[in-house]
Protein backbone atom coordinates (compact mmCIF):
# COMPACT_ATOMS: atom_id res chain seq x y z
CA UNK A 1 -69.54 111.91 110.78
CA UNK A 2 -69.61 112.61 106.87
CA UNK A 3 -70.97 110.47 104.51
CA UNK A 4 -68.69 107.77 101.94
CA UNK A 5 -70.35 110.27 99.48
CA UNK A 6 -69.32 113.38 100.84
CA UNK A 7 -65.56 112.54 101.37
CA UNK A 8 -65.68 110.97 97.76
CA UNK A 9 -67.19 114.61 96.63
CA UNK A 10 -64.29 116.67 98.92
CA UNK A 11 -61.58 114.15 97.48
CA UNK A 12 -62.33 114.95 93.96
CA UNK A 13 -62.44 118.80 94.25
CA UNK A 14 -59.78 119.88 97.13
CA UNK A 15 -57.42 122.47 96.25
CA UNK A 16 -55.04 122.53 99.02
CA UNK A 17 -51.95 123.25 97.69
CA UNK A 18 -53.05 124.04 94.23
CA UNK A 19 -52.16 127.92 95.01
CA UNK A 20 -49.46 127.15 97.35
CA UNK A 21 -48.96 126.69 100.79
CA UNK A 22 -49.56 129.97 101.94
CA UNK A 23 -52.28 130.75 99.86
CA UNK A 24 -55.19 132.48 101.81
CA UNK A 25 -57.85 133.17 98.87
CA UNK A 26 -58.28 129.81 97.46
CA UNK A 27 -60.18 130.35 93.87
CA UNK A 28 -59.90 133.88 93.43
CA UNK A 29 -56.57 133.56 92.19
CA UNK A 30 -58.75 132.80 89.13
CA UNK A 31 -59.26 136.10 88.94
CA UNK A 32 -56.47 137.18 87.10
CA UNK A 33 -56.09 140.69 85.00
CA UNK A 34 -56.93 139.46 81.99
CA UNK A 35 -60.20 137.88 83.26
CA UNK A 36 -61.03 141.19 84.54
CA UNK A 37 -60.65 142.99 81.32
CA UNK A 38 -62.48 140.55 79.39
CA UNK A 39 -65.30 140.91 82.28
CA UNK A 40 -65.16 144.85 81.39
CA UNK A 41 -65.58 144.18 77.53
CA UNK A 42 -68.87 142.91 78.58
CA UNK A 43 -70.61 146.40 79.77
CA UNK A 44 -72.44 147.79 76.49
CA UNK A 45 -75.24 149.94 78.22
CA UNK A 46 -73.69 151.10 81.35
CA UNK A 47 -77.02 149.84 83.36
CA UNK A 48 -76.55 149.47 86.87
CA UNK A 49 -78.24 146.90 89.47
CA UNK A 50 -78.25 146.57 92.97
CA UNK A 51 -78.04 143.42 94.24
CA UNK A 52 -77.60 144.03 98.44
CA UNK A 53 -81.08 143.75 100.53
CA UNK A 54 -81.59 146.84 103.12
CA UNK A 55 -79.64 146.81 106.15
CA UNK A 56 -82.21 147.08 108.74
CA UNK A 57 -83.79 145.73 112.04
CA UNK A 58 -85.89 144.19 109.75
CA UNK A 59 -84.28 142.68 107.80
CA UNK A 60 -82.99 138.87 107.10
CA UNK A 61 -82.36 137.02 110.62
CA UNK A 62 -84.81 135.39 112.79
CA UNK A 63 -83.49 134.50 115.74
CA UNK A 64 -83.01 130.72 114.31
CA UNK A 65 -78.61 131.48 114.04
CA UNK A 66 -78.05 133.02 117.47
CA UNK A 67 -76.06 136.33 117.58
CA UNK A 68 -76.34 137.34 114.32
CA UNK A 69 -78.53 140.01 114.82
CA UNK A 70 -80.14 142.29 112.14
CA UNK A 71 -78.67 145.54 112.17
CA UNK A 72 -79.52 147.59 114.81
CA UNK A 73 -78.91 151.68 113.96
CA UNK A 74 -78.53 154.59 116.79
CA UNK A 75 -77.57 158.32 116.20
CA UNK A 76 -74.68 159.36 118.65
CA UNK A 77 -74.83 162.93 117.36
CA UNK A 78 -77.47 164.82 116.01
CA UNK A 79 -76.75 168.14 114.30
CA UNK A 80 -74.26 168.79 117.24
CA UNK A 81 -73.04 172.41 116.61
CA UNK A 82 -68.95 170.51 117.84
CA UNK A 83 -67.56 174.23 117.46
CA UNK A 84 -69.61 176.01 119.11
CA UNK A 85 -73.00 178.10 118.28
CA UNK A 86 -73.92 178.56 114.92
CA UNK A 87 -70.91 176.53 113.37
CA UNK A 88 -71.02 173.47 111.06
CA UNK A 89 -73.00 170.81 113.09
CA UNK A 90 -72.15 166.77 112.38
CA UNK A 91 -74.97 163.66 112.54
CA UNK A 92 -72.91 160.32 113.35
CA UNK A 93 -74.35 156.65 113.94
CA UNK A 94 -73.35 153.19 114.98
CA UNK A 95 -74.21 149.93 113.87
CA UNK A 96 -74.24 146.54 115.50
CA UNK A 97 -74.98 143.68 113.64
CA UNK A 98 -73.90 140.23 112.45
CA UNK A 99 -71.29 140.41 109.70
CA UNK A 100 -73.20 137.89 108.07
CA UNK A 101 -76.88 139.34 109.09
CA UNK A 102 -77.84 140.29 105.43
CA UNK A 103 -76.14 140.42 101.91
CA UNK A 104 -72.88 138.98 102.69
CA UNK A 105 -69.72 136.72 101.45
CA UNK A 106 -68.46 134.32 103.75
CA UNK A 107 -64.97 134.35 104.40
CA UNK A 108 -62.79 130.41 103.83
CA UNK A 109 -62.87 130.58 107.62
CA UNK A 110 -66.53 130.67 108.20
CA UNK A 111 -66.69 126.46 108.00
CA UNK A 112 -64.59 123.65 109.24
CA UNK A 113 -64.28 120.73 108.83
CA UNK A 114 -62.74 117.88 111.16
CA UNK A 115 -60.32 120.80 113.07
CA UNK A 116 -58.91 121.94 109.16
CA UNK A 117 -59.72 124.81 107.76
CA UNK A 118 -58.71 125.73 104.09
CA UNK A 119 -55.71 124.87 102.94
CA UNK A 120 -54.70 122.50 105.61
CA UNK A 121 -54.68 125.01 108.24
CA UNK A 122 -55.79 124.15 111.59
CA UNK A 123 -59.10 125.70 112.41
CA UNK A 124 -57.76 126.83 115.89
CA UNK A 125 -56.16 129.58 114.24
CA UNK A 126 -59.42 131.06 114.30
CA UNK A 127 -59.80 132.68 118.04
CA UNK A 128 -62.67 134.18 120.22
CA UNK A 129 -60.28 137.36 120.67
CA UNK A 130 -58.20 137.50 117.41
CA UNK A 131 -61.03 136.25 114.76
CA UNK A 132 -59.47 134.36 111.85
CA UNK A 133 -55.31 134.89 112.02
CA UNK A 134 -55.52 133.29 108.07
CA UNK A 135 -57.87 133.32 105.27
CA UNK A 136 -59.47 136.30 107.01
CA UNK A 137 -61.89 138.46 105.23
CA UNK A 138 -59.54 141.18 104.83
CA UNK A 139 -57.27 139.24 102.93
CA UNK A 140 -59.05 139.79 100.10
CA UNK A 141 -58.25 143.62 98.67
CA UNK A 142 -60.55 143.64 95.75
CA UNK A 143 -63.44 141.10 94.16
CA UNK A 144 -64.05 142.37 90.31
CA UNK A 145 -64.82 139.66 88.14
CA UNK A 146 -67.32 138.61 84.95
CA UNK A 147 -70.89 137.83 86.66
CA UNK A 148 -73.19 135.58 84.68
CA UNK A 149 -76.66 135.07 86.11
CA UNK A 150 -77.76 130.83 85.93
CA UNK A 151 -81.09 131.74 86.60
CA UNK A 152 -82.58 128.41 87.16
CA UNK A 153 -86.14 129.36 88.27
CA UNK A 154 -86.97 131.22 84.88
CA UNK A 155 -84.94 128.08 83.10
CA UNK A 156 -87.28 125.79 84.86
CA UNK A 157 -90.65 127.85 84.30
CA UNK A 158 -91.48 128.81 87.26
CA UNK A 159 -90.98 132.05 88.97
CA UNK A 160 -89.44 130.52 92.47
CA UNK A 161 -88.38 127.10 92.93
CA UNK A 162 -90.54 124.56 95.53
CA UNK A 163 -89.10 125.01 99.08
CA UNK A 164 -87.69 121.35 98.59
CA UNK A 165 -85.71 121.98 95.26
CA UNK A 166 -82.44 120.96 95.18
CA UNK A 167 -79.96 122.77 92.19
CA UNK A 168 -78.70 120.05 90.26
CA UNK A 169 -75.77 120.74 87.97
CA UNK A 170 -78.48 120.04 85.43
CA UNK A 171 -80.12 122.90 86.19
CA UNK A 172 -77.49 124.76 85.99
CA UNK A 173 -76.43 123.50 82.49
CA UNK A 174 -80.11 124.63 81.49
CA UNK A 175 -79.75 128.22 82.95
CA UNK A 176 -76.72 128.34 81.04
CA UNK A 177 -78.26 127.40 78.18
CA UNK A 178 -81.35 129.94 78.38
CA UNK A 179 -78.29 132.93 79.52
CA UNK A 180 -76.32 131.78 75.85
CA UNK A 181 -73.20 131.42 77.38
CA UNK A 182 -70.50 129.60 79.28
CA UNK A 183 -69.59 129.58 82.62
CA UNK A 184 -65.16 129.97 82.43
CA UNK A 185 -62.55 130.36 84.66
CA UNK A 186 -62.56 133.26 87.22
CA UNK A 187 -66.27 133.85 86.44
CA UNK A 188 -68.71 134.61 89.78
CA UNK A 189 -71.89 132.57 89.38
CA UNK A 190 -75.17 134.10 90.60
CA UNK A 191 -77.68 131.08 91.15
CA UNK A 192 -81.69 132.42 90.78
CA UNK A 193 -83.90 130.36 92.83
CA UNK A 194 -86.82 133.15 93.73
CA UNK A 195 -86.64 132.08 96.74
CA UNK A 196 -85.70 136.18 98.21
CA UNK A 197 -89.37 137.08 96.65
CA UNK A 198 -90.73 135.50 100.27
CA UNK A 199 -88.41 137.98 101.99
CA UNK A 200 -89.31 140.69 100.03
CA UNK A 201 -93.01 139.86 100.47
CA UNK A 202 -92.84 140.10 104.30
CA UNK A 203 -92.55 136.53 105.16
CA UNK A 204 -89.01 136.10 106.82
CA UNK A 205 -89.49 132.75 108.44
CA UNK A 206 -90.97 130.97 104.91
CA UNK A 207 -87.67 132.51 103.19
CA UNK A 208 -85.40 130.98 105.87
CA UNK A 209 -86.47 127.29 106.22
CA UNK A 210 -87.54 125.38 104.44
CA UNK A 211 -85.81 126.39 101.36
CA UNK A 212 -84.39 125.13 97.68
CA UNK A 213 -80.74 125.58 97.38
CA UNK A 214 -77.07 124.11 96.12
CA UNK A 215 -77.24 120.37 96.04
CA UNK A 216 -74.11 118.37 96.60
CA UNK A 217 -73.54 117.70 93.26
CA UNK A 218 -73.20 121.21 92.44
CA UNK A 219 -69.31 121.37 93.68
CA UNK A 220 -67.93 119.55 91.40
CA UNK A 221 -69.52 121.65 88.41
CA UNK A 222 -67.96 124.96 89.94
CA UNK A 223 -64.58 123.13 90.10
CA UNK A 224 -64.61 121.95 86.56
CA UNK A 225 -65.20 125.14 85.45
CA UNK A 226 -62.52 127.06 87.58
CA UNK A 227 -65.81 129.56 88.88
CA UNK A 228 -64.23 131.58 91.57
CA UNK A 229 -67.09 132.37 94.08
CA UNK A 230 -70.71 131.51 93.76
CA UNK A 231 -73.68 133.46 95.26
CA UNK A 232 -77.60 132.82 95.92
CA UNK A 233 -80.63 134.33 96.71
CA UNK A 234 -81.29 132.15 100.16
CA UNK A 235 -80.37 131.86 103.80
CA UNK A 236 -78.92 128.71 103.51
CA UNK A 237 -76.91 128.78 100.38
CA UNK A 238 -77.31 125.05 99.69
CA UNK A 239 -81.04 123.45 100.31
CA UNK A 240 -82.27 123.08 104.09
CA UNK A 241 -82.90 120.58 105.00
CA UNK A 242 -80.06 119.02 104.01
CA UNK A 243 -80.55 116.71 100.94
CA UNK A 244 -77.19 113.71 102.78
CA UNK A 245 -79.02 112.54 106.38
CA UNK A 246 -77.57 113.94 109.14
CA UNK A 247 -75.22 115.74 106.87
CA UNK A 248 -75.33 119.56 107.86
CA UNK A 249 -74.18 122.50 105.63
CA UNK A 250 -72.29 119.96 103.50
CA UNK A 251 -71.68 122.46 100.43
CA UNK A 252 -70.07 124.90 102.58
CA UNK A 253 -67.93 122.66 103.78
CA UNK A 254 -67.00 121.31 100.19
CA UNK A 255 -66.82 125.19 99.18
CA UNK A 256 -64.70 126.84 101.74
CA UNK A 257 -62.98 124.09 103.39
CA UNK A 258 -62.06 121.59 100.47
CA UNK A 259 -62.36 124.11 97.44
CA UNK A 260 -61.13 127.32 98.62
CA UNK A 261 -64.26 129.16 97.29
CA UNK A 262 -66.13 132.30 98.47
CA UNK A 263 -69.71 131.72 98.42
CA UNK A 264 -72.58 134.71 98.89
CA UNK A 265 -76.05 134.42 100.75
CA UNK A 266 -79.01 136.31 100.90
CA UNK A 267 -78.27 138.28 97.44
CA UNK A 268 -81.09 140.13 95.88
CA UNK A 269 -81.33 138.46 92.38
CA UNK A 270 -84.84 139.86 91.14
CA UNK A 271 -84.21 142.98 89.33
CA UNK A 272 -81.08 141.19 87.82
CA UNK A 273 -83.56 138.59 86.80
CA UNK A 274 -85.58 141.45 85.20
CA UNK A 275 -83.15 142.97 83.37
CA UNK A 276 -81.11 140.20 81.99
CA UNK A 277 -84.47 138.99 80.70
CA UNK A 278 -84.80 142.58 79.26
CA UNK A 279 -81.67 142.78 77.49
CA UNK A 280 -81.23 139.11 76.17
CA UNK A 281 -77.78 138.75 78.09
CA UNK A 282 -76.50 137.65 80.98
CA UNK A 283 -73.12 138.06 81.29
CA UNK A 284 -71.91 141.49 83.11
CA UNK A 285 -69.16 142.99 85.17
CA UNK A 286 -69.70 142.41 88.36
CA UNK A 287 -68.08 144.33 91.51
CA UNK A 288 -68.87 143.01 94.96
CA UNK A 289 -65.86 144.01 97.18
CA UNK A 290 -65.50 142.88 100.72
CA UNK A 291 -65.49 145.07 103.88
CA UNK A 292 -61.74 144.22 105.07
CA UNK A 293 -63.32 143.69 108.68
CA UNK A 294 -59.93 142.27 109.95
CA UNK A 295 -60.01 138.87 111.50
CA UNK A 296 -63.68 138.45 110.14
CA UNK A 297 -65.05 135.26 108.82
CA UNK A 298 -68.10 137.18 107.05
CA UNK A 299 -68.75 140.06 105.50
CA UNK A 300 -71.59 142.45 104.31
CA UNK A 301 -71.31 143.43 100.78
CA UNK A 302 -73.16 145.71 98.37
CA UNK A 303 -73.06 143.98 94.77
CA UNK A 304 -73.78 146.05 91.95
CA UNK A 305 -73.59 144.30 87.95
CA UNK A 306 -72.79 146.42 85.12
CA UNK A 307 -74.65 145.55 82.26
């Protein structure tokens, strides 16, 4: 059962409706074309970061979510001559993995929340053979927007946040404050906890759990400032354990149920750490499209910012 505090939270920043009644994308119609041209004006160097971990089997997952499996690679052709002898030979390979395994967005219909998905809809819409009918991955054709970096570590002095750190929209105001600029309307927010340098040192199961991450509180600062998706450098997105007793994965429910917001896990925000720092901004255009798996409550998803 949710908390008086978390209903009090959804209350105050549900959008149903807001877009319409058959709106499937929730606050990325914030993302409108002049928001993206302003978000181009912002490139001045041309300098290009990478933001996606490696796909690989070993990469992110644990074991602790069951099924979603690091990739797993295998060659079904190798320099196979298709023609004939001596003709141009092809190399093809498949991948299985969980959609949400590494880098990824999820979809509106990854949470739900008392049989409702976004925008009213009922969550069995979502079926084991069909996927998600609405609000499906796919539905989203492009995802080009202004990217500002909060990094909140560096704000706070430290180079990675303690594993029981929960983002307050405090900190956020003071990453703001150290990136010189304002978070607007049909901006994508990348929150810096440091938490990914334990995954990049080797130690998987100390990046998964315990970890810092989105407190409650956060929501409401994302709606008041129209941000159309958010993304962090944990597992979890929000901080787990959960901060509300008994409450489980309360900010994604507030995010993609209530608010209609895309929200990003497991993004590599170090070298965009590094180079903000190095070039005394951190604003930048930001492209991190969706693969329009069909049905698909998840994604993977290779973000690059444009400095």
């Amino acid at each position: 059962m949710a908390s008086p505090e978390f209903l009090d939270i959804a209350k105050r920043v549900n959008n149903w409706g807001r877009w319409g009644s058959d709106d499937e994308i929730g606050t990325l119609n914030l993302i409108t074309d002049e928001v993206v041209r302003a978000a181009a004006a912002t490139v001045r160097t041309g300098r290009r970061v990478a933001l996606a971990v490696p796909l690989s089997q070993q990469g992110i997952q644990t074991g602790m979510i069951p099924g979603r499996v690091n990739p797993l690679h295998s060659m079904i052709a190798v320099n196979w001559e298709m023609f004939g002898p001596k003709t141009i030979a092809t190399s093809d390979d498949v991948v299985t993995m969980g959609l949400q395994a590494g880098t990824h967005w999820d979809a509106l219909t990854h949470i739900s929340r008392d049989g409702r998905i976004y925008n009213g809809r009922p969550a069995d819409t979502i079926t084991a053979h069909g996927g998600a009918a609405v609000s499906g991955i796919e539905k989203i054709p492009h995802l080009v927007s202004r990217g500002v970096l909060l990094d909140v570590a560096k704000a706070r002095g430290v180079e990675r946040l303690p594993s029981d750190h929960a983002v307050t929209p405090e900190d956020l105001e003071a990453a703001e404050e150290l990136a010189a600029t304002t978070v607007r309307a049909g901006d994508i927010v990348l929150v810096r906890t440091g938490q990914m340098q334990l995954f990049l040192a080797g130690d998987r199961h100390g990046y998964a759990v315990p970890s810092p991450g989105i407190s409650v509180r956060c929501p409401e600062w994302f709606h008041a400032r129209d941000v159309a998706a958010v993304a962090t450098d944990t597992l979890t997105f929000e901080i787990f354990p959960p901060e509300l007793e008994g409450v489980w994965l309360a900010v994604h429910a507030l995010h993609l149920v209530e608010m209609g917001m895309l929200q990003g896990q497991n993004w590599n925000l170090e070298p965009l750490s590094v180079a903000c720092a190095e070039e005394s901004r951190y604003e930048f255009l930001l492209s991190a499209m969706p693969e329009p798996f069909v049905g698909a409550t998840g994604t993977p998803v290779a973000p690059v910012a444009i400095l």
